[in-house]
PDB file of N, CA and C in Angstrom:
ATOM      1  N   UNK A   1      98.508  46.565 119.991  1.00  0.00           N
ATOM      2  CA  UNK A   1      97.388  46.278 119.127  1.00  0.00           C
ATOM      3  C   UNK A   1      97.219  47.445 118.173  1.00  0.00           C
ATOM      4  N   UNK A   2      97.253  46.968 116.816  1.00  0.00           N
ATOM      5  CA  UNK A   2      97.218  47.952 115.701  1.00  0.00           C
ATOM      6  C   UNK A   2      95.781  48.422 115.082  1.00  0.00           C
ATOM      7  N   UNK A   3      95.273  47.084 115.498  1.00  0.00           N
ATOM      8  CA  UNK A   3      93.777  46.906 114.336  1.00  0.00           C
ATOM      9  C   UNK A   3      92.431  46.246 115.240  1.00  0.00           C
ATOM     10  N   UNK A   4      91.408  46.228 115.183  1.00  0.00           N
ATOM     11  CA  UNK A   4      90.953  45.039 116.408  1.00  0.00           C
ATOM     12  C   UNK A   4      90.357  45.426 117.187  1.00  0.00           C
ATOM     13  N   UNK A   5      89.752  44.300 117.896  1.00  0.00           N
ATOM     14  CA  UNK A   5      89.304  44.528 119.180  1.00  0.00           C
ATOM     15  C   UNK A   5      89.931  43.364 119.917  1.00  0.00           C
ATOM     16  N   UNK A   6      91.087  43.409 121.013  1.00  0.00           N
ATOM     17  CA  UNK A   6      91.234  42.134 121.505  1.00  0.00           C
ATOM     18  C   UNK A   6      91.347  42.544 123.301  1.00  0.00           C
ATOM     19  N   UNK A   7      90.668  41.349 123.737  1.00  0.00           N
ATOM     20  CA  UNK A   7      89.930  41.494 125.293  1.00  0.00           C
ATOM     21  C   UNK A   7      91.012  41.135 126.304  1.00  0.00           C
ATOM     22  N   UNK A   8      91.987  41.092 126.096  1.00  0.00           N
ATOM     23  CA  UNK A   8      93.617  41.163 126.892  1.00  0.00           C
ATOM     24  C   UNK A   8      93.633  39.567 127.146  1.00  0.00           C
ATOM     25  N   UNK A   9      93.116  38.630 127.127  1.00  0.00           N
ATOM     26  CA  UNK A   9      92.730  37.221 127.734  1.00  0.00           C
ATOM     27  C   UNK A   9      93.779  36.227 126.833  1.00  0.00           C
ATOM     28  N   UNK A  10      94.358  35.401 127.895  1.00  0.00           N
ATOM     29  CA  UNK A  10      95.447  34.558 126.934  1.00  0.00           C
ATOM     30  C   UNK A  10      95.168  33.276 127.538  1.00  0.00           C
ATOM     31  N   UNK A  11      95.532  32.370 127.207  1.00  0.00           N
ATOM     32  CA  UNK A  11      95.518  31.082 127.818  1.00  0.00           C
ATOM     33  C   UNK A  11      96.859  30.437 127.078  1.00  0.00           C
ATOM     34  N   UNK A  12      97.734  29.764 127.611  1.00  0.00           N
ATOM     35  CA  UNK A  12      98.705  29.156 126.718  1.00  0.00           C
ATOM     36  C   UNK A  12      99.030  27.530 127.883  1.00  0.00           C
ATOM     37  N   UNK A  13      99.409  26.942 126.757  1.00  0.00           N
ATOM     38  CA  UNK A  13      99.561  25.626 126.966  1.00  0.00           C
ATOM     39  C   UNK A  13     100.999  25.393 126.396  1.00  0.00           C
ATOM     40  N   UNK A  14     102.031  24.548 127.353  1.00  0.00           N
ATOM     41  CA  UNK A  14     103.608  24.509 126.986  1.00  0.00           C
ATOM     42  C   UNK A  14     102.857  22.863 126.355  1.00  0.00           C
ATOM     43  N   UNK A  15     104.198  22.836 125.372  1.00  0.00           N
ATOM     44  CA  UNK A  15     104.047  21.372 125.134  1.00  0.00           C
ATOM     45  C   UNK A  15     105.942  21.370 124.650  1.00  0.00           C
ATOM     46  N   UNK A  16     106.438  19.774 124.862  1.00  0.00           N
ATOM     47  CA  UNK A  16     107.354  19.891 124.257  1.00  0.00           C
ATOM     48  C   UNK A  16     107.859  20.258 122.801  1.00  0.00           C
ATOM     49  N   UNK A  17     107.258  20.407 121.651  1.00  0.00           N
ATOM     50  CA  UNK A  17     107.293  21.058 120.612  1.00  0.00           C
ATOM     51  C   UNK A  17     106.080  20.918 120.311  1.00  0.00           C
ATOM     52  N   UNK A  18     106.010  22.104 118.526  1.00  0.00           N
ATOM     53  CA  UNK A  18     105.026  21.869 117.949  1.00  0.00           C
ATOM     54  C   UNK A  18     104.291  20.646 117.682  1.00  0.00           C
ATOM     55  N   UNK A  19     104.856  19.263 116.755  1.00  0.00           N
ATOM     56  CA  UNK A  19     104.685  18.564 116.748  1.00  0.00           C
ATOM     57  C   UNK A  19     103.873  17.620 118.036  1.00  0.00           C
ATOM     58  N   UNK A  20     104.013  18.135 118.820  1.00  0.00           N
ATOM     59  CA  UNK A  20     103.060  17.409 120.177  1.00  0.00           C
ATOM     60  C   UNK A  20     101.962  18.140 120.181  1.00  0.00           C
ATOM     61  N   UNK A  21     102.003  19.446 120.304  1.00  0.00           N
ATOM     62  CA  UNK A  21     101.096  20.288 120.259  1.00  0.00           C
ATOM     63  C   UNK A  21      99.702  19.727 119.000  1.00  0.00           C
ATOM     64  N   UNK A  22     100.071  19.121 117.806  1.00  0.00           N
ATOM     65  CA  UNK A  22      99.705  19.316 116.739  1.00  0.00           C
ATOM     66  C   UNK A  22      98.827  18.037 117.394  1.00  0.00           C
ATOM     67  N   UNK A  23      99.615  16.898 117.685  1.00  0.00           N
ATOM     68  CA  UNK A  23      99.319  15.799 118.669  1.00  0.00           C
ATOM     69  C   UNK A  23      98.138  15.650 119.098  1.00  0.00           C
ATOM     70  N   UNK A  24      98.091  16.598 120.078  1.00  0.00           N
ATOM     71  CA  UNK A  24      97.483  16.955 121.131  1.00  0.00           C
ATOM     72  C   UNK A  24      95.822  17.437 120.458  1.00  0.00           C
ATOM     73  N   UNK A  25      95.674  18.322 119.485  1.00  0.00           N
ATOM     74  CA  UNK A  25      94.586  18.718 118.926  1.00  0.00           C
ATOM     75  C   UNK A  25      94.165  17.806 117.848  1.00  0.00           C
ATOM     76  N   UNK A  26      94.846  17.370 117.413  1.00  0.00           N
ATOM     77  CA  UNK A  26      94.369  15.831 116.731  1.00  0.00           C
ATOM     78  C   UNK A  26      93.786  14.625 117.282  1.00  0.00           C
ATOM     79  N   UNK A  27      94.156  14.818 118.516  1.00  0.00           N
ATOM     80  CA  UNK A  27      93.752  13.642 119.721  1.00  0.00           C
ATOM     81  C   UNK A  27      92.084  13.405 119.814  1.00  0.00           C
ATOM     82  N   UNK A  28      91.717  12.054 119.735  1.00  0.00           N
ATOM     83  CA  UNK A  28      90.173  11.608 119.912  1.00  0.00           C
ATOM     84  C   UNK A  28      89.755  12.429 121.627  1.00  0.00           C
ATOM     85  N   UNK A  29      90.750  12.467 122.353  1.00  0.00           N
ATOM     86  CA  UNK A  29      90.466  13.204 124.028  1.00  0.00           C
ATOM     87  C   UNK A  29      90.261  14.210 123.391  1.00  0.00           C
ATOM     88  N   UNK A  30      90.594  15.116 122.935  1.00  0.00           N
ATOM     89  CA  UNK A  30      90.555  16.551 122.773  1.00  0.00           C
ATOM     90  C   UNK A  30      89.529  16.980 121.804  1.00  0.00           C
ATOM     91  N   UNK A  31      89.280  16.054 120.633  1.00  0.00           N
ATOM     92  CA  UNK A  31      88.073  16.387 119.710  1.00  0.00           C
ATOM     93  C   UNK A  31      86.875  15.931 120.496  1.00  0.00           C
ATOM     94  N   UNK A  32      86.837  15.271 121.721  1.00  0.00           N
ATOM     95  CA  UNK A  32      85.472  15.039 122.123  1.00  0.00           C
ATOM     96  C   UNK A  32      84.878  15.948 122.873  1.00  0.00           C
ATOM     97  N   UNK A  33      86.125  16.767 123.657  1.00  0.00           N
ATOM     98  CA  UNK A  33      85.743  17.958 124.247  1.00  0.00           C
ATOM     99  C   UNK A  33      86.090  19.487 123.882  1.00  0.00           C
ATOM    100  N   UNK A  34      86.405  19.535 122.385  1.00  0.00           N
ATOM    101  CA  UNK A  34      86.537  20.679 121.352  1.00  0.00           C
ATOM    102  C   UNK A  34      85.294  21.196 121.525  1.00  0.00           C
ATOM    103  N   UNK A  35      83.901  20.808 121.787  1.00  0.00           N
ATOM    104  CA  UNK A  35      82.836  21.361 120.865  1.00  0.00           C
ATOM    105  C   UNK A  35      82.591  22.445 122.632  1.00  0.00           C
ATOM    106  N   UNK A  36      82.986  21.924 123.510  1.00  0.00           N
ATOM    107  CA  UNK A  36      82.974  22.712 124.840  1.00  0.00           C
ATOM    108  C   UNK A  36      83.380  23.672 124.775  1.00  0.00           C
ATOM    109  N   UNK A  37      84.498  23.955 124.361  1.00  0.00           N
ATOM    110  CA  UNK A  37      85.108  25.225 124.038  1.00  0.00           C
ATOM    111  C   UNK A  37      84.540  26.402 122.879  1.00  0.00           C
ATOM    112  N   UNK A  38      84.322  25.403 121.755  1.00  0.00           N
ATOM    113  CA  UNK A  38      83.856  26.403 120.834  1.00  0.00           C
ATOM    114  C   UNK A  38      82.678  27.116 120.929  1.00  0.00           C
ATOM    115  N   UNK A  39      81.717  26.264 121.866  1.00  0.00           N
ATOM    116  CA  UNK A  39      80.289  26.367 121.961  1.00  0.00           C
ATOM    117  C   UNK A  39      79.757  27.939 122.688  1.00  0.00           C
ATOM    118  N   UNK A  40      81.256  27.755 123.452  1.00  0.00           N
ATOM    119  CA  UNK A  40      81.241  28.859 124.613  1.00  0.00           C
ATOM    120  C   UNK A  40      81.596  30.189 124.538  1.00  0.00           C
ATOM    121  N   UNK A  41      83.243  30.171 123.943  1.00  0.00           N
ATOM    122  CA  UNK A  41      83.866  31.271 123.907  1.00  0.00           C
ATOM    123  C   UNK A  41      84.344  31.332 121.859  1.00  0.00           C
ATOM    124  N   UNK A  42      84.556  32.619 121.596  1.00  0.00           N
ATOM    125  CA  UNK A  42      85.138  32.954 120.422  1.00  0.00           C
ATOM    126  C   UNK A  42      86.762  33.165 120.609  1.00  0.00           C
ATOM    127  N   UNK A  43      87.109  31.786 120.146  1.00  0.00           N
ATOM    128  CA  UNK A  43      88.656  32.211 120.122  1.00  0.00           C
ATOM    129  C   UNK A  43      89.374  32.090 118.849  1.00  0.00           C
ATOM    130  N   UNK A  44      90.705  32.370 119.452  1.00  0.00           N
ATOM    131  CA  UNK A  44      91.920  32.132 118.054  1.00  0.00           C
ATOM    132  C   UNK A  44      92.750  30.978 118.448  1.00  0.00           C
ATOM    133  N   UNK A  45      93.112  29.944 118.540  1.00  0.00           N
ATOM    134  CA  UNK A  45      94.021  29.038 118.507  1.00  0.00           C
ATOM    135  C   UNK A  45      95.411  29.094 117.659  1.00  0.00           C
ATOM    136  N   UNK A  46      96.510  29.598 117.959  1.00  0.00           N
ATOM    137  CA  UNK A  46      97.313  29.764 117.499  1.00  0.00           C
ATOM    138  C   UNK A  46      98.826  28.628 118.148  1.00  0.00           C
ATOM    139  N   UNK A  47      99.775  27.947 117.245  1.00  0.00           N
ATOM    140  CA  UNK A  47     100.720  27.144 117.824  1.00  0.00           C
ATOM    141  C   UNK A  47     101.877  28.323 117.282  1.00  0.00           C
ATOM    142  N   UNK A  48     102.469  28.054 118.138  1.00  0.00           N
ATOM    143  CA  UNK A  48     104.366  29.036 118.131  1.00  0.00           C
ATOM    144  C   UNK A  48     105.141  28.089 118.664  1.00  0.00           C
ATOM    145  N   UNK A  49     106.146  28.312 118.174  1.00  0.00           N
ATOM    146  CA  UNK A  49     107.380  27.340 118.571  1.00  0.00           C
ATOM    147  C   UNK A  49     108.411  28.372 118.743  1.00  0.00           C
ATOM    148  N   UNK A  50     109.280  28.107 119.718  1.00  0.00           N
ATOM    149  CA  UNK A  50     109.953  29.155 120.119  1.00  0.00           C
ATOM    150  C   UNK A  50     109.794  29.821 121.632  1.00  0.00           C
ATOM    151  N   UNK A  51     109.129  29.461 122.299  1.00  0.00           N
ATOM    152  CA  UNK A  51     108.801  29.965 123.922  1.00  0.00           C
ATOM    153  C   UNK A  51     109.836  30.046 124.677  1.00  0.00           C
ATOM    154  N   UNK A  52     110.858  30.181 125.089  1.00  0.00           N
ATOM    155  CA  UNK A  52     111.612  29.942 126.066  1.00  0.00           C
ATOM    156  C   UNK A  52     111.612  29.547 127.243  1.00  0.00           C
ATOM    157  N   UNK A  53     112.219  28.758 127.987  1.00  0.00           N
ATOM    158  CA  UNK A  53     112.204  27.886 128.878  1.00  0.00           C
ATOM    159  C   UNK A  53     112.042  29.467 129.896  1.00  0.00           C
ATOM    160  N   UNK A  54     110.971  28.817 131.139  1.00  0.00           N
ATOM    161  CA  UNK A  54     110.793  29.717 132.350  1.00  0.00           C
ATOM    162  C   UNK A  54     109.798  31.418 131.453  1.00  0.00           C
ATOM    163  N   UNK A  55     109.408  31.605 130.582  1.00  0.00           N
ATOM    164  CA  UNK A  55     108.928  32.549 130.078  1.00  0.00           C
ATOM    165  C   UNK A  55     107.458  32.616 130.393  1.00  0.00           C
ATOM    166  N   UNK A  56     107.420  34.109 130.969  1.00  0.00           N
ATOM    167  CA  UNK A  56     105.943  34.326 132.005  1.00  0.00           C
ATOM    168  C   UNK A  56     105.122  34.932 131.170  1.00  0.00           C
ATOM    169  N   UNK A  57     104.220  34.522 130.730  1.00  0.00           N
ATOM    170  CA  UNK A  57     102.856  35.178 130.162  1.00  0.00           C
ATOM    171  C   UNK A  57     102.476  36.352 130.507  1.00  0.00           C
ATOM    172  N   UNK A  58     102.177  36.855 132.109  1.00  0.00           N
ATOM    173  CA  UNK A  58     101.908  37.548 132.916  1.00  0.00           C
ATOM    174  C   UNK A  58     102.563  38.865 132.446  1.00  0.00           C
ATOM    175  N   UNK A  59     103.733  38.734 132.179  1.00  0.00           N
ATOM    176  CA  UNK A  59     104.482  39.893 131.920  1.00  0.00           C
ATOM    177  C   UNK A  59     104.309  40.712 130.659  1.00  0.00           C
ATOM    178  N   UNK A  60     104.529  39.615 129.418  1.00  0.00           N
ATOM    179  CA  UNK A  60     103.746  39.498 128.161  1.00  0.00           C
ATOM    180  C   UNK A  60     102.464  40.830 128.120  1.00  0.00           C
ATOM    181  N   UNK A  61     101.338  39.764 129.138  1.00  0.00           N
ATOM    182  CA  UNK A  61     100.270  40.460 128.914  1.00  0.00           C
ATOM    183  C   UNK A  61     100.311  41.930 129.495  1.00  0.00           C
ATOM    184  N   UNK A  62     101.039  42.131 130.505  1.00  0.00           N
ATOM    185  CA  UNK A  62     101.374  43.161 130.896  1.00  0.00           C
ATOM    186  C   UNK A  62     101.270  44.322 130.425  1.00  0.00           C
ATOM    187  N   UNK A  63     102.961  44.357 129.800  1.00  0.00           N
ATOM    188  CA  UNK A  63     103.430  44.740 128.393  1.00  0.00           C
ATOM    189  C   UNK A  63     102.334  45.404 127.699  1.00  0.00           C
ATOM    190  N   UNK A  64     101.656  44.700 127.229  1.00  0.00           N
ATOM    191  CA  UNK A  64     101.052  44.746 125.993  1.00  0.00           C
ATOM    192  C   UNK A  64      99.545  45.755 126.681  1.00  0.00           C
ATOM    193  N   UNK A  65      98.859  45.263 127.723  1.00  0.00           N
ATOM    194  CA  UNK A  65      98.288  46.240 128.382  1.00  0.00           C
ATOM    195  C   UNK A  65      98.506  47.699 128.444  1.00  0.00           C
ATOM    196  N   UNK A  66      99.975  48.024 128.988  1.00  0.00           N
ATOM    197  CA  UNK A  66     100.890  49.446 129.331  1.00  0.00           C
ATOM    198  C   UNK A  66     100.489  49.910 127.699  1.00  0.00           C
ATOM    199  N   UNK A  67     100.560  49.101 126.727  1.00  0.00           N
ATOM    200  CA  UNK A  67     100.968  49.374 125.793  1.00  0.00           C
ATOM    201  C   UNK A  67      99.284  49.965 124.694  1.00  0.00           C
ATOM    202  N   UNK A  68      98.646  49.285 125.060  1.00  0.00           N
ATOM    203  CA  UNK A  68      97.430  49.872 125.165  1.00  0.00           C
ATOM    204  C   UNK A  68      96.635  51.128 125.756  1.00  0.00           C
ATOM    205  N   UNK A  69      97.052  51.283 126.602  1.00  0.00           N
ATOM    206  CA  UNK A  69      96.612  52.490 127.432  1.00  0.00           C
ATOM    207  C   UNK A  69      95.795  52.410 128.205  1.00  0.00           C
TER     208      UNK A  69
END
């Protein structure tokens, strides 16, 4: 982290590609229970393509912790 304040907290969701992903947040299920989320927490929603199969978050956040101090 260069700039910021960010609270180490990740949440990620696999989907078979972007395009599902995109799906998925477009979905009447998901806009009915969007306002739950927003209401609550301040987030960033970000889609990436590119994850690799079996790739652990955990470690990621790790990482990036050590890397923080």
């Amino acid at each position: 982290m260069k700039e910021g304040k960010w609270p180490g907290h990740v949440v990620m969701i696999a989907f078979p590609d972007a395009r599902h992903a995109h799906d998925w947040w477009d979905s009447p299920a998901y806009q009915d229970i969007a306002p739950l989320r927003s209401r609550h927490i301040d987030s960033d929603i970000v889609i990436v393509e590119g994850v690799a199969e079996g790739y652990d978050p955990r470690s990621t956040a790790q990482a990036m912790r050590e890397q923080l101090g």
